[in-house]
C-alpha atoms as a PDB file:
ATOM      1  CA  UNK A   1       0.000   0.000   0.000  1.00  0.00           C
ATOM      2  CA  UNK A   2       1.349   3.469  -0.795  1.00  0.00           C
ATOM      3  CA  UNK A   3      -0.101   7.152  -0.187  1.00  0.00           C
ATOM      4  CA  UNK A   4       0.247   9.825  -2.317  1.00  0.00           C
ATOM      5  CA  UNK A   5      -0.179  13.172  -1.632  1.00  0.00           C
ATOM      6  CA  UNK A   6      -1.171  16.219  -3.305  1.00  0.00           C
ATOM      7  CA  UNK A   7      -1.447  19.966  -1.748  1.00  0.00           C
ATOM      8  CA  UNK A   8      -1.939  23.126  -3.145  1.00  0.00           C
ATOM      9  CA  UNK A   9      -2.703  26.291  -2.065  1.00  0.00           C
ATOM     10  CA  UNK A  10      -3.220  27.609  -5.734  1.00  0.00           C
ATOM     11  CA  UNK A  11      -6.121  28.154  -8.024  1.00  0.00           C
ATOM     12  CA  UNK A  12      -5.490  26.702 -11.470  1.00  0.00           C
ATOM     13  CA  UNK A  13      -5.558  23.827 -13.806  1.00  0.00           C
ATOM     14  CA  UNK A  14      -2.356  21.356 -12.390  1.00  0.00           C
ATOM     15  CA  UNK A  15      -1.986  23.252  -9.536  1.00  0.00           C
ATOM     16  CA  UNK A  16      -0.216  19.730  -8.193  1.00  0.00           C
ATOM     17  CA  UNK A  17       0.536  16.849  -9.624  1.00  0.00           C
ATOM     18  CA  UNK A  18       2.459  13.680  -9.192  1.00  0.00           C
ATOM     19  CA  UNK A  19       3.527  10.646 -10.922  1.00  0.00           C
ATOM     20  CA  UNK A  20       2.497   6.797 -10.087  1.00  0.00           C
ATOM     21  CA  UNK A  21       5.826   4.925  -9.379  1.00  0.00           C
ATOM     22  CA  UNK A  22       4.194   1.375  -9.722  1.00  0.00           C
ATOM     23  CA  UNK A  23       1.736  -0.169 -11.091  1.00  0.00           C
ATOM     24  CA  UNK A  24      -1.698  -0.621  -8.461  1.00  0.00           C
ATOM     25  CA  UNK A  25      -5.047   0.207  -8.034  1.00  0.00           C
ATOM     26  CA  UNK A  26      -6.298   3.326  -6.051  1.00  0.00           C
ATOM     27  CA  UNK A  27      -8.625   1.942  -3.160  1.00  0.00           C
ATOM     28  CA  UNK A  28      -9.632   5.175  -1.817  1.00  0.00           C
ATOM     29  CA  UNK A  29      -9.563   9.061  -1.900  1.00  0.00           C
ATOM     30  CA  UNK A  30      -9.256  11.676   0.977  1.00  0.00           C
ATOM     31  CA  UNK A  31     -10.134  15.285   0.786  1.00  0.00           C
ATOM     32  CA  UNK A  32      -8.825  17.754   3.385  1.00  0.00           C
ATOM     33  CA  UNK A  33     -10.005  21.614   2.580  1.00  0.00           C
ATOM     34  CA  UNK A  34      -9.350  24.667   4.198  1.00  0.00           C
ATOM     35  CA  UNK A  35     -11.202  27.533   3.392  1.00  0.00           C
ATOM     36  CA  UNK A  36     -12.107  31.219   3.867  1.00  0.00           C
ATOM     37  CA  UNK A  37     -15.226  32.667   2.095  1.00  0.00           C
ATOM     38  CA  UNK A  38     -15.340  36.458   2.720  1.00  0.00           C
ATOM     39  CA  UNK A  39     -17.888  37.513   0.274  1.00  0.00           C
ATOM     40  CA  UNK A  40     -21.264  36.189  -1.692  1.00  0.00           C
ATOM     41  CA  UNK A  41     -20.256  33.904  -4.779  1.00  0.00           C
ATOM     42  CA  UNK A  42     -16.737  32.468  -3.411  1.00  0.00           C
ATOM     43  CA  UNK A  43     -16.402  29.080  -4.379  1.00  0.00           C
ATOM     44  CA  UNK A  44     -13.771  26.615  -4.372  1.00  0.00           C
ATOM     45  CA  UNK A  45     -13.730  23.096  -6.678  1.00  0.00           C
ATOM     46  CA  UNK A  46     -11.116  20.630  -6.833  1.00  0.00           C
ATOM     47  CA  UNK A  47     -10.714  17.640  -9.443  1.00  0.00           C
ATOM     48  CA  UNK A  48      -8.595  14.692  -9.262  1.00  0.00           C
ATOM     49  CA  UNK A  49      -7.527  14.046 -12.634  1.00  0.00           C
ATOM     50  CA  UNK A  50      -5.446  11.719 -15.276  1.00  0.00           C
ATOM     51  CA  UNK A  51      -5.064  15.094 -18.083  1.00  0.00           C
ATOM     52  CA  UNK A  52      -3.188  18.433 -17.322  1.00  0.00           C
ATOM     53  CA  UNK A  53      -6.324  20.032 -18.219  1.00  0.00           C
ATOM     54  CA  UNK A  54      -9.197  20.372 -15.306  1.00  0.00           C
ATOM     55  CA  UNK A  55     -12.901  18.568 -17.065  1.00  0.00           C
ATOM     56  CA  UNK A  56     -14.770  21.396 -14.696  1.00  0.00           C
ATOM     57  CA  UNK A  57     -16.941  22.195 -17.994  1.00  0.00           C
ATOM     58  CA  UNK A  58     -16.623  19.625 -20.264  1.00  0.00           C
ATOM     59  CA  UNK A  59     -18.949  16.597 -20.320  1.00  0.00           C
ATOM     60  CA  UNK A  60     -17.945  13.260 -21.241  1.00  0.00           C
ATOM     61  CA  UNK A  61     -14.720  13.449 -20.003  1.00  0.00           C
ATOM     62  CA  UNK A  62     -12.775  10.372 -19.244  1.00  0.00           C
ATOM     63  CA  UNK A  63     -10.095  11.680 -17.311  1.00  0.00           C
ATOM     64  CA  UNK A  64     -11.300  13.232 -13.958  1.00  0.00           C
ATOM     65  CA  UNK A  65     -11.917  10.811 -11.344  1.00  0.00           C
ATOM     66  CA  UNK A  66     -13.002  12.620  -8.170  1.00  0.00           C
ATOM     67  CA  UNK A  67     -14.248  16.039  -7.133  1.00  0.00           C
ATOM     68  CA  UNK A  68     -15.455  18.151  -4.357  1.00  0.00           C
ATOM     69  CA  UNK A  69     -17.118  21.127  -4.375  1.00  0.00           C
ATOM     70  CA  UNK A  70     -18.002  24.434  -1.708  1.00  0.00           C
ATOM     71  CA  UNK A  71     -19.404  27.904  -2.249  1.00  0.00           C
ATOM     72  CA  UNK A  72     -21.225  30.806  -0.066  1.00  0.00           C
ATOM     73  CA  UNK A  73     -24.254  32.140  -1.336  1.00  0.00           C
ATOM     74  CA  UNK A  74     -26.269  34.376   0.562  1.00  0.00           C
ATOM     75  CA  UNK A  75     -25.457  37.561   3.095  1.00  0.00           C
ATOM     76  CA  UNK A  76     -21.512  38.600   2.800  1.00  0.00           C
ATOM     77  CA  UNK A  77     -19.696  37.958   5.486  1.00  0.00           C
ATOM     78  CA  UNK A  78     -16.578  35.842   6.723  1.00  0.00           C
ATOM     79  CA  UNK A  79     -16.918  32.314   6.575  1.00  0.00           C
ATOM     80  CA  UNK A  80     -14.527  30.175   7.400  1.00  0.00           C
ATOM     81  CA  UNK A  81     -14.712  26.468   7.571  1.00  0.00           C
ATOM     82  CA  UNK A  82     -12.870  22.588   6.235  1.00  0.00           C
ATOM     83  CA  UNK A  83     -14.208  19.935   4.492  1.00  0.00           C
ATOM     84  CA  UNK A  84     -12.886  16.283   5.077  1.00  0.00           C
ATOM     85  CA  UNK A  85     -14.033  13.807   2.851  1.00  0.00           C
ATOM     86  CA  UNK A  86     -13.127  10.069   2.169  1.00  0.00           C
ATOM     87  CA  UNK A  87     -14.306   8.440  -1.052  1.00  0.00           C
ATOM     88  CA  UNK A  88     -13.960   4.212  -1.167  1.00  0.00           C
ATOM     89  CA  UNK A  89     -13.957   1.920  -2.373  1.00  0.00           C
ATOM     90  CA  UNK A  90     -13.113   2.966  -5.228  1.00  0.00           C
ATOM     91  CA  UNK A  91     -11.119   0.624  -7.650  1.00  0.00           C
ATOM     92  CA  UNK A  92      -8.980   2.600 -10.680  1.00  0.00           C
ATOM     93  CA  UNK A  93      -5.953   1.183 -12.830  1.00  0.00           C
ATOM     94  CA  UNK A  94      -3.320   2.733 -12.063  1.00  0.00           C
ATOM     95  CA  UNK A  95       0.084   2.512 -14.164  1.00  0.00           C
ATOM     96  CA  UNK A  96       3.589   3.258 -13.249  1.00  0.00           C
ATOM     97  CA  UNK A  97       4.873   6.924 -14.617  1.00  0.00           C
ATOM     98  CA  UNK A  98       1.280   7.613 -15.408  1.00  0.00           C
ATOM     99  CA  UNK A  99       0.714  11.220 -13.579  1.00  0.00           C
ATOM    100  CA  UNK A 100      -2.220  12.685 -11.537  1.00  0.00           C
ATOM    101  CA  UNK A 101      -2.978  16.007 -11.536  1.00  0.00           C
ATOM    102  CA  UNK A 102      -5.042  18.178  -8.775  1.00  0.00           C
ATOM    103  CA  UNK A 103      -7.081  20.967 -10.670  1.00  0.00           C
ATOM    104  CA  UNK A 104      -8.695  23.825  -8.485  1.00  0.00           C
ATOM    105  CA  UNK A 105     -11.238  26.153  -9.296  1.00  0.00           C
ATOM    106  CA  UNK A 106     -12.249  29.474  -7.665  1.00  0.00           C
ATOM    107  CA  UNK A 107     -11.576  32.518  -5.508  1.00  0.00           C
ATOM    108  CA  UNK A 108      -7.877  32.620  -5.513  1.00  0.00           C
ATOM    109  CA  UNK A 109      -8.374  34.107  -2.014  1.00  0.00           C
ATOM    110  CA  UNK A 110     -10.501  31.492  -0.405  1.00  0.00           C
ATOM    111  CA  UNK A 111      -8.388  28.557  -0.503  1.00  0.00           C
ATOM    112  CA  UNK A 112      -6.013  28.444   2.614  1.00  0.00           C
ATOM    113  CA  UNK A 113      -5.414  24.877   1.956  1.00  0.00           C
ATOM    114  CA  UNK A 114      -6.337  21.383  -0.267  1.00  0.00           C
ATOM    115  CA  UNK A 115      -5.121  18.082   0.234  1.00  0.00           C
ATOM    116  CA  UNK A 116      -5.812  15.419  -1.929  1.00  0.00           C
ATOM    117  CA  UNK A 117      -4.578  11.797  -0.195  1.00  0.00           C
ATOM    118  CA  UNK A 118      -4.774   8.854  -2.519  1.00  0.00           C
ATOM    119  CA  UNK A 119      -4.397   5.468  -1.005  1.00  0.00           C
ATOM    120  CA  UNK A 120      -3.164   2.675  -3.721  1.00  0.00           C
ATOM    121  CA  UNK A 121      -2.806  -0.843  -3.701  1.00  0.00           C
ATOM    122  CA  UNK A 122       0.456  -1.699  -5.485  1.00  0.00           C
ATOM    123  CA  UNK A 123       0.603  -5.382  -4.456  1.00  0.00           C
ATOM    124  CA  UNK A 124      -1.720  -5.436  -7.332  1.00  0.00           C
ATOM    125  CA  UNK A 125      -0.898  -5.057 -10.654  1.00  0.00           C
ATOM    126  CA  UNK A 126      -2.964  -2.745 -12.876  1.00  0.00           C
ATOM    127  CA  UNK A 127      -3.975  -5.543 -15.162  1.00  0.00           C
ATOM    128  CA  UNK A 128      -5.234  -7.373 -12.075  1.00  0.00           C
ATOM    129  CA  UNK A 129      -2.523  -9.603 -10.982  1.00  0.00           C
ATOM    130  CA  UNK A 130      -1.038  -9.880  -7.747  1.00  0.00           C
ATOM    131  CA  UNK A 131       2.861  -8.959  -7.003  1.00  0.00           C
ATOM    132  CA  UNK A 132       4.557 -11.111  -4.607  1.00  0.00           C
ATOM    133  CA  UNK A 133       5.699  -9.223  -1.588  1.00  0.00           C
END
């Protein structure tokens, strides 16, 4: 089992990314967000993603593979908060040298920080078949 980690305190498309250094399976995602929302409309998204470009708009996409999402709408004011998410089981192929990217979206300003934790399974092969240990 390895964990990889991705954290960015950025707004843009491959605002981190890192590369897979064996072949697995990822088994599970965890999100850990930071945020401060001082005014209507702020909103922060993050994608999880096999392309260097973020799929935010663009349906059909085959690349993304997990995404969270927060905004304030309503009265201005200061909002501060943290999401903490875990997504599993999942169960996606993962290749060696094959890179992940972490795409954000939003008010530069709200995002104090995001941290993307992948947990995969590299006693298993991507094509299924188990490594001996």
């Amino acid at each position: 089992m390895s964990i990889y980690k991705l954290y960015t305190t950025t707004v843009g498309d491959g605002a981190a990314s890192l590369d897979i250094v064996a072949d697995g399976r990822i088994t599970g995602i965890q999100w850990s967000a930071d945020f401060d929302h001082d005014a209507d409309g702020e909103q922060l998204r993050a994608e999880l993603s096999f392309a260097s470009s973020s799929g935010f708009t663009t349906n059909d996409t085959k690349s993304s593979f997990s995404k969270i999402a927060h905004s304030v709408n309503g009265t201005p004011g200061f909002t501060t908060g943290a999401v903490n998410l875990f997504v599993g089981p999942v169960d996606i192929p993962v290749n060696q040298g094959e890179r992940v990217y972490l795409h954000t979206v939003g008010t530069a300003a709200s995002i104090s920080s995001l941290t993307a934790y992948m947990y995969v399974d590299d006693r298993v092969r991507a094509d299924g078949r188990r490594v001996r240990l």
